[in-house]
Protein backbone atom coordinates (compact mmCIF):
# COMPACT_ATOMS: atom_id res chain seq x y z
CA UNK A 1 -7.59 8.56 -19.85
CA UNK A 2 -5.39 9.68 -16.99
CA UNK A 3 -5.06 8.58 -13.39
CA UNK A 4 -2.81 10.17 -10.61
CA UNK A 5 -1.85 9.07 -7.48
CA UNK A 6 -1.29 10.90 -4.53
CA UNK A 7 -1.24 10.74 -0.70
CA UNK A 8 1.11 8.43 -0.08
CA UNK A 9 4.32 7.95 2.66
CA UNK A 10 6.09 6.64 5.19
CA UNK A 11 3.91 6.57 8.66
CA UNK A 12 4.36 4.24 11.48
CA UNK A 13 2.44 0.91 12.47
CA UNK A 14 -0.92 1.45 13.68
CA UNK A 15 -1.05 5.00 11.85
CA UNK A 16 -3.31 6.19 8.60
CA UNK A 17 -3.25 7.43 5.23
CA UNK A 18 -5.46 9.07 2.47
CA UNK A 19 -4.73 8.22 -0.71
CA UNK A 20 -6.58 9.65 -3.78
CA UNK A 21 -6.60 8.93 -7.78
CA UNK A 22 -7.96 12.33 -9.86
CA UNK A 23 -9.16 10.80 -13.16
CA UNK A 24 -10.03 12.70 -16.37
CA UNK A 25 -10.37 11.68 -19.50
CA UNK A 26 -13.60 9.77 -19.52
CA UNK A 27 -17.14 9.82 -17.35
CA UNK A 28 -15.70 9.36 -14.45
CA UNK A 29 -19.66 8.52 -12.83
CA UNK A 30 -20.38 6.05 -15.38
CA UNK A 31 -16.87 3.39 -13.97
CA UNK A 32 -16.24 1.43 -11.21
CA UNK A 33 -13.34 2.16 -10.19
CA UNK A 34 -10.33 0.06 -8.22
CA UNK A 35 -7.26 -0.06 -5.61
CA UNK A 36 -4.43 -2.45 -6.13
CA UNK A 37 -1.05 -2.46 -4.64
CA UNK A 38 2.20 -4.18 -5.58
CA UNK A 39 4.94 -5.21 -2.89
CA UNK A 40 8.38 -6.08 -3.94
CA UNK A 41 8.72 -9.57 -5.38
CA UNK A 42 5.28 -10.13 -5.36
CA UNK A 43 1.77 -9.52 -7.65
CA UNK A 44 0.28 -6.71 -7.90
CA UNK A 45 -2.96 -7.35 -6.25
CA UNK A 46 -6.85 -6.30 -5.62
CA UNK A 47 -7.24 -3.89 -2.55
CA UNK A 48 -10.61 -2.68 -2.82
CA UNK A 49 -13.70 -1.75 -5.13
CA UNK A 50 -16.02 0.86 -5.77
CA UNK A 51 -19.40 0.67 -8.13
CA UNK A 52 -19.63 3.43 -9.66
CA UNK A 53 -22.21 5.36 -7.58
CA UNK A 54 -19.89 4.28 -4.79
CA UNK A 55 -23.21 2.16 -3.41
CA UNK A 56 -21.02 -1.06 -3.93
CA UNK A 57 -17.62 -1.88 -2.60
CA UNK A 58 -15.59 -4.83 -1.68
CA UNK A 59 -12.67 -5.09 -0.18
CA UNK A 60 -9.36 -8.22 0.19
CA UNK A 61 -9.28 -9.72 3.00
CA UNK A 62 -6.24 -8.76 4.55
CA UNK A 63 -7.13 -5.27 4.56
CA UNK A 64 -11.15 -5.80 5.55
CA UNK A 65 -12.09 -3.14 8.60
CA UNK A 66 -9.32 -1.35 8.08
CA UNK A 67 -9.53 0.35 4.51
CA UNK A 68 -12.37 2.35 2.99
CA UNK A 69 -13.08 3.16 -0.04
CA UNK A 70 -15.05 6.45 -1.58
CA UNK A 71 -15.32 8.29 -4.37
CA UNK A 72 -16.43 11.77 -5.16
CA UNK A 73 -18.41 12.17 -8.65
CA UNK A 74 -18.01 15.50 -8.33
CA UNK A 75 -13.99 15.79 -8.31
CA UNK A 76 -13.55 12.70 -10.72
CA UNK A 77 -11.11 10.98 -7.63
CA UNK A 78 -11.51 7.97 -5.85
CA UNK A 79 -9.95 7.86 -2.03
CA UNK A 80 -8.42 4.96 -0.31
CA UNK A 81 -8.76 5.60 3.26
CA UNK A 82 -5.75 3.38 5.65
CA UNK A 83 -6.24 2.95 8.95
CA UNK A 84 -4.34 0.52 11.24
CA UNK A 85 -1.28 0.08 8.77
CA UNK A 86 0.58 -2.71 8.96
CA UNK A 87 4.22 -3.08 7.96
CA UNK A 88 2.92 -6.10 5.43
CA UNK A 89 0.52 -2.91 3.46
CA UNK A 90 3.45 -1.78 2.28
CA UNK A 91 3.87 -1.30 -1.41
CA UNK A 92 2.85 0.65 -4.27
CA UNK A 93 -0.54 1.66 -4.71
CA UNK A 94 -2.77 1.94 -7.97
CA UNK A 95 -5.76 3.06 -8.75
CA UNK A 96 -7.52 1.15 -12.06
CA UNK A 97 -9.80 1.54 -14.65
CA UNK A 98 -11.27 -1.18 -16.47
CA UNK A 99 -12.28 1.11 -19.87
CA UNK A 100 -13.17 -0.83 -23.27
CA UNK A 101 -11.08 -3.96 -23.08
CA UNK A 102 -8.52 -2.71 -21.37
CA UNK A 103 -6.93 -1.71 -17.86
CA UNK A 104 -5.90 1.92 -17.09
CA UNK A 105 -3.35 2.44 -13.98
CA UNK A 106 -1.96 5.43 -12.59
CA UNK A 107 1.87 6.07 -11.81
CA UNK A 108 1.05 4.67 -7.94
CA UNK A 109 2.23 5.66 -5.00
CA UNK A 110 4.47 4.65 -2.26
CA UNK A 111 3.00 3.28 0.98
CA UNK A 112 5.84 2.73 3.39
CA UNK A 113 4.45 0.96 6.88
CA UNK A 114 7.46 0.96 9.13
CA UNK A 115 9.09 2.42 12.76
């Protein structure tokens, strides 16, 4: 199983980012897949959710109306799609796999919200 990151950066409050997670390694259709991100001195922590026909998805609460989540079956890769970035979304973001008993993260990437 691999996961990779990409997408991320430094953009300004109120601006967007695309960040995608190519997977191989398994069947990618057949897995929900997941967002979390990880700030400095704190958790790492849920973002959002996709089912793995991407017909469910939830999403935290801090980032509700603002983030969307999609994947494409296709290209094995899940998208994270930021809008409205806030100086508190910054962090390192990680896409994960829950896969027979255990949890598969990517390398993340580096979401920088700031002016």
């Amino acid at each position: 199983v691999q996961l990779v990151e990409s997408g991320g950066g430094l953009v300004q409050p109120g601006g967007s980012l695309r960040l995608s997670c190519a997977a191989s390694g398994f069947t990618f259709s057949r897995y929900a897949m997941s967002w979390y991100r990880q700030a400095p001195g704190k958790e790492r922590e849920l973002v959002a959710f996709i089912s793995s026909t991407g017909g469910s998805t939830n999403f935290a609460d801090s980032v509700k109306g603002r983030f969307t989540i999609s994947r494409d079956n296709a290209k094995n890769t899940v998208y994270l799609e930021m809008n409205s970035l806030k100086p508190e979304d910054t962090a390192v973001y990680y896409c994960n796999l829950p896969y027979f008993g255990r949890d598969y993260w990517g390398q993340g990437t580096q979401v920088t919200v700031s002016s």
